[in-house]
PDB file of N, CA and C in Angstrom:
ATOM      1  N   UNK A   1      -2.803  -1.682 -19.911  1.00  0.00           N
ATOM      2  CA  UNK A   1      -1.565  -1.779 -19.183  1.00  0.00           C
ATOM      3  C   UNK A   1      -1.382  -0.587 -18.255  1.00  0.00           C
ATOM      4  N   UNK A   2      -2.280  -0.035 -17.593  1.00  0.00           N
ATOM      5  CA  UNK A   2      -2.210   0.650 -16.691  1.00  0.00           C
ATOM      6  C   UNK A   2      -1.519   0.568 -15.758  1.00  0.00           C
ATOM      7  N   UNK A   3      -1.398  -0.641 -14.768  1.00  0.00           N
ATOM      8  CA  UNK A   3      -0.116  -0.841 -14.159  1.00  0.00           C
ATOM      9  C   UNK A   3       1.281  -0.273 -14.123  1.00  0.00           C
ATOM     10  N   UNK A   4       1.326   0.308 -15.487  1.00  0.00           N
ATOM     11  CA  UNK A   4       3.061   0.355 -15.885  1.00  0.00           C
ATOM     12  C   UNK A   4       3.338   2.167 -15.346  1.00  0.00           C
ATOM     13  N   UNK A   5       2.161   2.696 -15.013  1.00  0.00           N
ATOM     14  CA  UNK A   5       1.817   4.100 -15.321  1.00  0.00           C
ATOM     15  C   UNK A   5       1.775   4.569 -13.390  1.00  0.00           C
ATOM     16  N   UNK A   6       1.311   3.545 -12.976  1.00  0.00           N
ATOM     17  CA  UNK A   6       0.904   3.880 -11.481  1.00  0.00           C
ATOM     18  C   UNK A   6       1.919   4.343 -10.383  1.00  0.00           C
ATOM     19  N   UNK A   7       3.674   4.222 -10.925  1.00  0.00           N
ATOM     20  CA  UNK A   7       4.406   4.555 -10.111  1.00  0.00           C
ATOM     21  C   UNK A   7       4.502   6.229 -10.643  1.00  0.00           C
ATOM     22  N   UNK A   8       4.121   7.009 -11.416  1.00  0.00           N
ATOM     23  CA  UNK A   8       4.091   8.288 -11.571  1.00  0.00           C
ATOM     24  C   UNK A   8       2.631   8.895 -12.051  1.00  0.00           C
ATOM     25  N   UNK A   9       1.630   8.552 -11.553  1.00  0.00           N
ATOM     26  CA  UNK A   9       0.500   8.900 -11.093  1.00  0.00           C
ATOM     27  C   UNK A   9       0.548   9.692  -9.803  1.00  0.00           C
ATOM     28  N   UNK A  10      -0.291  10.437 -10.184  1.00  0.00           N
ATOM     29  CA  UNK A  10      -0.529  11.406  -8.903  1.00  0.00           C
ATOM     30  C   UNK A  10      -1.701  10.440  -7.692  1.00  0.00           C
ATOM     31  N   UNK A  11      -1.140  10.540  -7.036  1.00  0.00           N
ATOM     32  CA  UNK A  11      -2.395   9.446  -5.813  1.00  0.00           C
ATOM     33  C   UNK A  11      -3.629   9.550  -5.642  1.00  0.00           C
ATOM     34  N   UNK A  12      -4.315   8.516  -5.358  1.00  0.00           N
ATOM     35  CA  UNK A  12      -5.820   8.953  -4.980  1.00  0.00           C
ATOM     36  C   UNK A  12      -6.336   9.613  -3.886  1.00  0.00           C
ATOM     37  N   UNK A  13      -5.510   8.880  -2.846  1.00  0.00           N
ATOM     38  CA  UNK A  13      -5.387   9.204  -1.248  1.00  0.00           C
ATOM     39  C   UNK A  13      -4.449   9.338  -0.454  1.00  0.00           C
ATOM     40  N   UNK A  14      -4.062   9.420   0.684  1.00  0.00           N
ATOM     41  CA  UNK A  14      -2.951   9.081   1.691  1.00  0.00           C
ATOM     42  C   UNK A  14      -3.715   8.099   2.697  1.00  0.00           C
ATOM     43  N   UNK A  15      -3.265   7.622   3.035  1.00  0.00           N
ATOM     44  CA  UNK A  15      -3.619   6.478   4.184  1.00  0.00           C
ATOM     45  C   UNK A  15      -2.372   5.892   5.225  1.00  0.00           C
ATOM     46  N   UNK A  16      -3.010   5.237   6.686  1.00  0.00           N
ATOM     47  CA  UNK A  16      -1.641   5.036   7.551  1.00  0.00           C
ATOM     48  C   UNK A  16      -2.150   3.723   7.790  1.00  0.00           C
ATOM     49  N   UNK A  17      -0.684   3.349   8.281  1.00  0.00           N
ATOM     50  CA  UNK A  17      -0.800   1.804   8.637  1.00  0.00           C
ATOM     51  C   UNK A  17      -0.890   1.573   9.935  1.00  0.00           C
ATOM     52  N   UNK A  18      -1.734   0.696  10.019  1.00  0.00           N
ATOM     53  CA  UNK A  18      -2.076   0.510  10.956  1.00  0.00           C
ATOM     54  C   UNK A  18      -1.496  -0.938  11.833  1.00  0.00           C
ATOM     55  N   UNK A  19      -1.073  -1.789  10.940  1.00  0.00           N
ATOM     56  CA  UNK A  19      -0.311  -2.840  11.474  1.00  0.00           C
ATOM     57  C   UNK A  19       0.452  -3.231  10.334  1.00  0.00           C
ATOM     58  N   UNK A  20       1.412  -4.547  10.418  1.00  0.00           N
ATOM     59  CA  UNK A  20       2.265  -4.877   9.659  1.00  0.00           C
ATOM     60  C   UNK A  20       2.202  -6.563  10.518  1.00  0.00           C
ATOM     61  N   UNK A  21       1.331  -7.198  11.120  1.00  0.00           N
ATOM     62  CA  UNK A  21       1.377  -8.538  11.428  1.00  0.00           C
ATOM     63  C   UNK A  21       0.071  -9.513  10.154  1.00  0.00           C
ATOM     64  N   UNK A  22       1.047  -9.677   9.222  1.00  0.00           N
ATOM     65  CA  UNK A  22       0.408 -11.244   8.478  1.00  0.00           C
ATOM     66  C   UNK A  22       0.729 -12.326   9.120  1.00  0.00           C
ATOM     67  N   UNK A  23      -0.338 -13.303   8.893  1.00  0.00           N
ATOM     68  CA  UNK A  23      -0.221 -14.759   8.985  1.00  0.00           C
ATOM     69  C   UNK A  23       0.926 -14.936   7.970  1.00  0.00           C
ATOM     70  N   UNK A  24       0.100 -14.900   6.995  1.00  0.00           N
ATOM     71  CA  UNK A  24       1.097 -15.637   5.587  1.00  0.00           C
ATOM     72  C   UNK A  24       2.443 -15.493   4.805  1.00  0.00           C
ATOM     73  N   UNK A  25       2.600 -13.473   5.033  1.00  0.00           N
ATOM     74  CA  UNK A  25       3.253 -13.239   4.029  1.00  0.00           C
ATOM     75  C   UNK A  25       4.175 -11.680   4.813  1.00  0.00           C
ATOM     76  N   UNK A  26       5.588 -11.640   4.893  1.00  0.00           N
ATOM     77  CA  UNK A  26       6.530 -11.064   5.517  1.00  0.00           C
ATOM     78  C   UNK A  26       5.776  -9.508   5.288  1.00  0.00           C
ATOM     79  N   UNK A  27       5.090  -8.848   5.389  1.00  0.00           N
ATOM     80  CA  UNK A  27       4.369  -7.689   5.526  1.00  0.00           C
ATOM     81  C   UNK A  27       5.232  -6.831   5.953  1.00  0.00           C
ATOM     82  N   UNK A  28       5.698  -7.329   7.586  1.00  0.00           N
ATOM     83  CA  UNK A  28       6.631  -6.304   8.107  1.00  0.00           C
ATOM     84  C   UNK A  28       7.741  -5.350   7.645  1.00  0.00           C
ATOM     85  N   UNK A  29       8.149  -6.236   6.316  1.00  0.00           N
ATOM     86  CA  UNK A  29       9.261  -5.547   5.754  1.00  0.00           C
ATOM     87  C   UNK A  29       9.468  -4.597   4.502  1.00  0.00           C
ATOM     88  N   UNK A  30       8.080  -4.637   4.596  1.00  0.00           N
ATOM     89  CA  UNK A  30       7.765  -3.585   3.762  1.00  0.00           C
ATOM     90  C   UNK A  30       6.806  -2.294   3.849  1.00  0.00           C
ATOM     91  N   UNK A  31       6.134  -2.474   5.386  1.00  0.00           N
ATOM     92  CA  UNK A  31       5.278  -1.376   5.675  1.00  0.00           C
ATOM     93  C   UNK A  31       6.034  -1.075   7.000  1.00  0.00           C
ATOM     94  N   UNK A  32       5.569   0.348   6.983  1.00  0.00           N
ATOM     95  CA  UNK A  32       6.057   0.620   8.342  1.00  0.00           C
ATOM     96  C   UNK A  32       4.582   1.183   9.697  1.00  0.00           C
ATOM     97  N   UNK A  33       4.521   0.277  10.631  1.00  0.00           N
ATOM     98  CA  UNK A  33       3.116   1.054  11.130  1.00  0.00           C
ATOM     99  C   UNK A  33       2.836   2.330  11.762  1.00  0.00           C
ATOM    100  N   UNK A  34       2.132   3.247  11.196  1.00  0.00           N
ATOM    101  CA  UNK A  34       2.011   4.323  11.490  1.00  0.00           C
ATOM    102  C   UNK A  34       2.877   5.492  10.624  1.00  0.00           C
ATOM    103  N   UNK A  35       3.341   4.951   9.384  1.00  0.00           N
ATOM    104  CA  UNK A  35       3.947   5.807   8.516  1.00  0.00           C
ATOM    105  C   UNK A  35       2.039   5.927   7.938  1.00  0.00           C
ATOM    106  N   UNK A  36       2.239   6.847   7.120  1.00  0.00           N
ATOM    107  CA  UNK A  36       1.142   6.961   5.699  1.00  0.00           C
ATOM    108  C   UNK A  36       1.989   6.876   4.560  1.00  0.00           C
ATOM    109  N   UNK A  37       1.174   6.585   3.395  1.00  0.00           N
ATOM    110  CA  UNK A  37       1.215   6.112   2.298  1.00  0.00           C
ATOM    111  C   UNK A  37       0.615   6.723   1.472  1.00  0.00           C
ATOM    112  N   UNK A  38       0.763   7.015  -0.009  1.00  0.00           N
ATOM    113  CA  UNK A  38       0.078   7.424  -1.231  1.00  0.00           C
ATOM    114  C   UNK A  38      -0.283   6.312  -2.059  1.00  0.00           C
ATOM    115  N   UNK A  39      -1.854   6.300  -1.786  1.00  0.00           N
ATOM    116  CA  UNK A  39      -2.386   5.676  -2.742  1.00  0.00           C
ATOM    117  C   UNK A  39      -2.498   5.490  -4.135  1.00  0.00           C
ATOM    118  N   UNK A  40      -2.010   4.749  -5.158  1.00  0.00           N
ATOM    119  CA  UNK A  40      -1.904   4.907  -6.520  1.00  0.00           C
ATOM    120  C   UNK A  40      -3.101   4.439  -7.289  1.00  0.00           C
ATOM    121  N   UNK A  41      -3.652   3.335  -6.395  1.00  0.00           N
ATOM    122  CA  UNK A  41      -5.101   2.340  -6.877  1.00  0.00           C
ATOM    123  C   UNK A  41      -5.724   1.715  -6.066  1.00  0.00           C
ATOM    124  N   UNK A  42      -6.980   1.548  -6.136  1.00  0.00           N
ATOM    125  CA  UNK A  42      -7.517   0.700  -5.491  1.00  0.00           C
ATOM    126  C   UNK A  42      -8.348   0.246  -5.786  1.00  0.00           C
ATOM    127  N   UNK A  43      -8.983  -1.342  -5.380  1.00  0.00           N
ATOM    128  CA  UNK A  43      -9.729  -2.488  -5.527  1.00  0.00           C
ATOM    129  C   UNK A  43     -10.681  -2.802  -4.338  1.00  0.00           C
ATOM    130  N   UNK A  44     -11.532  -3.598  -4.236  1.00  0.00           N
ATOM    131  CA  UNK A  44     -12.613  -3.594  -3.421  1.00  0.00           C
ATOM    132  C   UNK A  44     -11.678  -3.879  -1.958  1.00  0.00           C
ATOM    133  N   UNK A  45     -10.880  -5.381  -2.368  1.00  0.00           N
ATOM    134  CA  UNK A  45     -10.013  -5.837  -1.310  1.00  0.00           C
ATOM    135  C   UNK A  45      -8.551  -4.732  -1.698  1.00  0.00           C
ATOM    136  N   UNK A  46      -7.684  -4.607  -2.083  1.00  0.00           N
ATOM    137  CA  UNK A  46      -6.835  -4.227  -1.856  1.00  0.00           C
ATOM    138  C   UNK A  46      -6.435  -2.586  -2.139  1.00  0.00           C
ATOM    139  N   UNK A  47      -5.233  -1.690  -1.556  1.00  0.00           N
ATOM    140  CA  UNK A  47      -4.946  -0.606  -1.967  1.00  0.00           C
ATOM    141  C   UNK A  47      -3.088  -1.299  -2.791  1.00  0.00           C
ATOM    142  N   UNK A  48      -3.415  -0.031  -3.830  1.00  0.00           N
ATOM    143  CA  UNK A  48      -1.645  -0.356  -3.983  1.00  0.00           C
ATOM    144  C   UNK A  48      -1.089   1.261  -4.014  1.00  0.00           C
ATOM    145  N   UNK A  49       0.085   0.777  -3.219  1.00  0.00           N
ATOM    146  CA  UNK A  49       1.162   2.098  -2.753  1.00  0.00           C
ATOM    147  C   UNK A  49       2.317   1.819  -2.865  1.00  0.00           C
ATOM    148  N   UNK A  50       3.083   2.882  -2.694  1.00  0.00           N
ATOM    149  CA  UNK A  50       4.545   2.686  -3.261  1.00  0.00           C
ATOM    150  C   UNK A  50       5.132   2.426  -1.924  1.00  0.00           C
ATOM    151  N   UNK A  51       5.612   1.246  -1.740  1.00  0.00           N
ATOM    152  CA  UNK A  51       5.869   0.430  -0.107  1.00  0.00           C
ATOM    153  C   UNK A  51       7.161   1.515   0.199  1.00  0.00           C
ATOM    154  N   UNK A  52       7.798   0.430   0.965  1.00  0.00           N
ATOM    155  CA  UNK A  52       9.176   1.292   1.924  1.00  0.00           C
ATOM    156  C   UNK A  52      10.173   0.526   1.070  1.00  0.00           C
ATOM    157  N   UNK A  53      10.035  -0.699   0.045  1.00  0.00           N
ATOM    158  CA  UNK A  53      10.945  -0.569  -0.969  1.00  0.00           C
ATOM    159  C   UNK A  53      11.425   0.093  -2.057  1.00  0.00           C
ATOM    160  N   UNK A  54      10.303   0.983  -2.227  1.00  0.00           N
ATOM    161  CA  UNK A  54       9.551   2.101  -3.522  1.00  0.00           C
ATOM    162  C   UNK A  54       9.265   1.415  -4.751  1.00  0.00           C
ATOM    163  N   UNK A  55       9.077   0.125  -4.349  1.00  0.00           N
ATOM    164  CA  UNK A  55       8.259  -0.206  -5.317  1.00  0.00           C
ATOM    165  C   UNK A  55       6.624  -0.299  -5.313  1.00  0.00           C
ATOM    166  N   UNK A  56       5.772  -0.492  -6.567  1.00  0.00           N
ATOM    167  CA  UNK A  56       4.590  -0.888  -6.229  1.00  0.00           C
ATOM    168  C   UNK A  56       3.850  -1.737  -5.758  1.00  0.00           C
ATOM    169  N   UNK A  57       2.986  -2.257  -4.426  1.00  0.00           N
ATOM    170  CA  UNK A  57       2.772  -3.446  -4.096  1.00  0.00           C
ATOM    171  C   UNK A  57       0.917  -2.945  -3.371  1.00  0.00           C
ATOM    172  N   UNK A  58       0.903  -4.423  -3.481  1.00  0.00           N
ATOM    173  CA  UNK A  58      -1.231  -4.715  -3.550  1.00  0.00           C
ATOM    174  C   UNK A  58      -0.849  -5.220  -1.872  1.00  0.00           C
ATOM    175  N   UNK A  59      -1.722  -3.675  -0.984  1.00  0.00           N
ATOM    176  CA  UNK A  59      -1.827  -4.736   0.422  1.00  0.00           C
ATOM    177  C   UNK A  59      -3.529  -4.310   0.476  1.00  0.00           C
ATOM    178  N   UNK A  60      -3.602  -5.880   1.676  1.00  0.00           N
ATOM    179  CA  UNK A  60      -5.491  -5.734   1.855  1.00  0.00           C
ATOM    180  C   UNK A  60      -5.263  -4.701   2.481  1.00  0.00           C
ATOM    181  N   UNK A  61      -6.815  -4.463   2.822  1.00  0.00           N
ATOM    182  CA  UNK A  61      -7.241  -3.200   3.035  1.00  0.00           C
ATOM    183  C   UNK A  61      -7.536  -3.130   4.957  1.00  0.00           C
ATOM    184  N   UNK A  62      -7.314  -4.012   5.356  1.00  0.00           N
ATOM    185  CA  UNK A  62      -6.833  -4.291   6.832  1.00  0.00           C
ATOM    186  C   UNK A  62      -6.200  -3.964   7.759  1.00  0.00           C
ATOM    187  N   UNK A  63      -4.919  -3.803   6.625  1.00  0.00           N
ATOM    188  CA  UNK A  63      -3.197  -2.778   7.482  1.00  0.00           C
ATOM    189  C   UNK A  63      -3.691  -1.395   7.386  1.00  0.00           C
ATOM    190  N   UNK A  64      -4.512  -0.772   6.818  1.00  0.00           N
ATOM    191  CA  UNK A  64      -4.519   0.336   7.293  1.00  0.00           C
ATOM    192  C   UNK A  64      -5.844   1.030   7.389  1.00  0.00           C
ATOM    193  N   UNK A  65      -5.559   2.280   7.572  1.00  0.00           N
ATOM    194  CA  UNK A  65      -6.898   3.333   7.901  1.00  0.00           C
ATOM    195  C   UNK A  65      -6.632   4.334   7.616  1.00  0.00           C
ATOM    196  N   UNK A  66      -7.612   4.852   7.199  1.00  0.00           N
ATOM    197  CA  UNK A  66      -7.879   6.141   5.947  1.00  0.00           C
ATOM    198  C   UNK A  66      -7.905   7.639   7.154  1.00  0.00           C
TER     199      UNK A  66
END
């Protein structure tokens, strides 16, 4: 249950966004482009960071750059 732990983890990385346009799924309202971010985890496809809601959320690895 690692998950439960990742909002007070110290980060892996910082990273910036680079866009906020999905096809599928309202993105915009939760990233901001060209803010950076603290990385808490990451997966082949996705990073998870503590969005602009402050909660934790899984975006691909697309919106941004390291």
């Amino acid at each position: 249950m690692q998950h439960l732990v990742w909002q007070n983890k110290e980060p892996i990385k910082t990273i910036t966004c680079v866009h906020a346009n999905a096809a599928k799924y309202k993105v915009d309202r939760v990233l901001t482009p060209g803010k950076t971010y603290d990385v808490k985890n990451e997966t082949q496809e996705f990073y998870f960071i503590v969005d602009d809601t402050g909660i934790i959320g899984g975006f691909k690895k697309d919106y941004f750059r390291e």
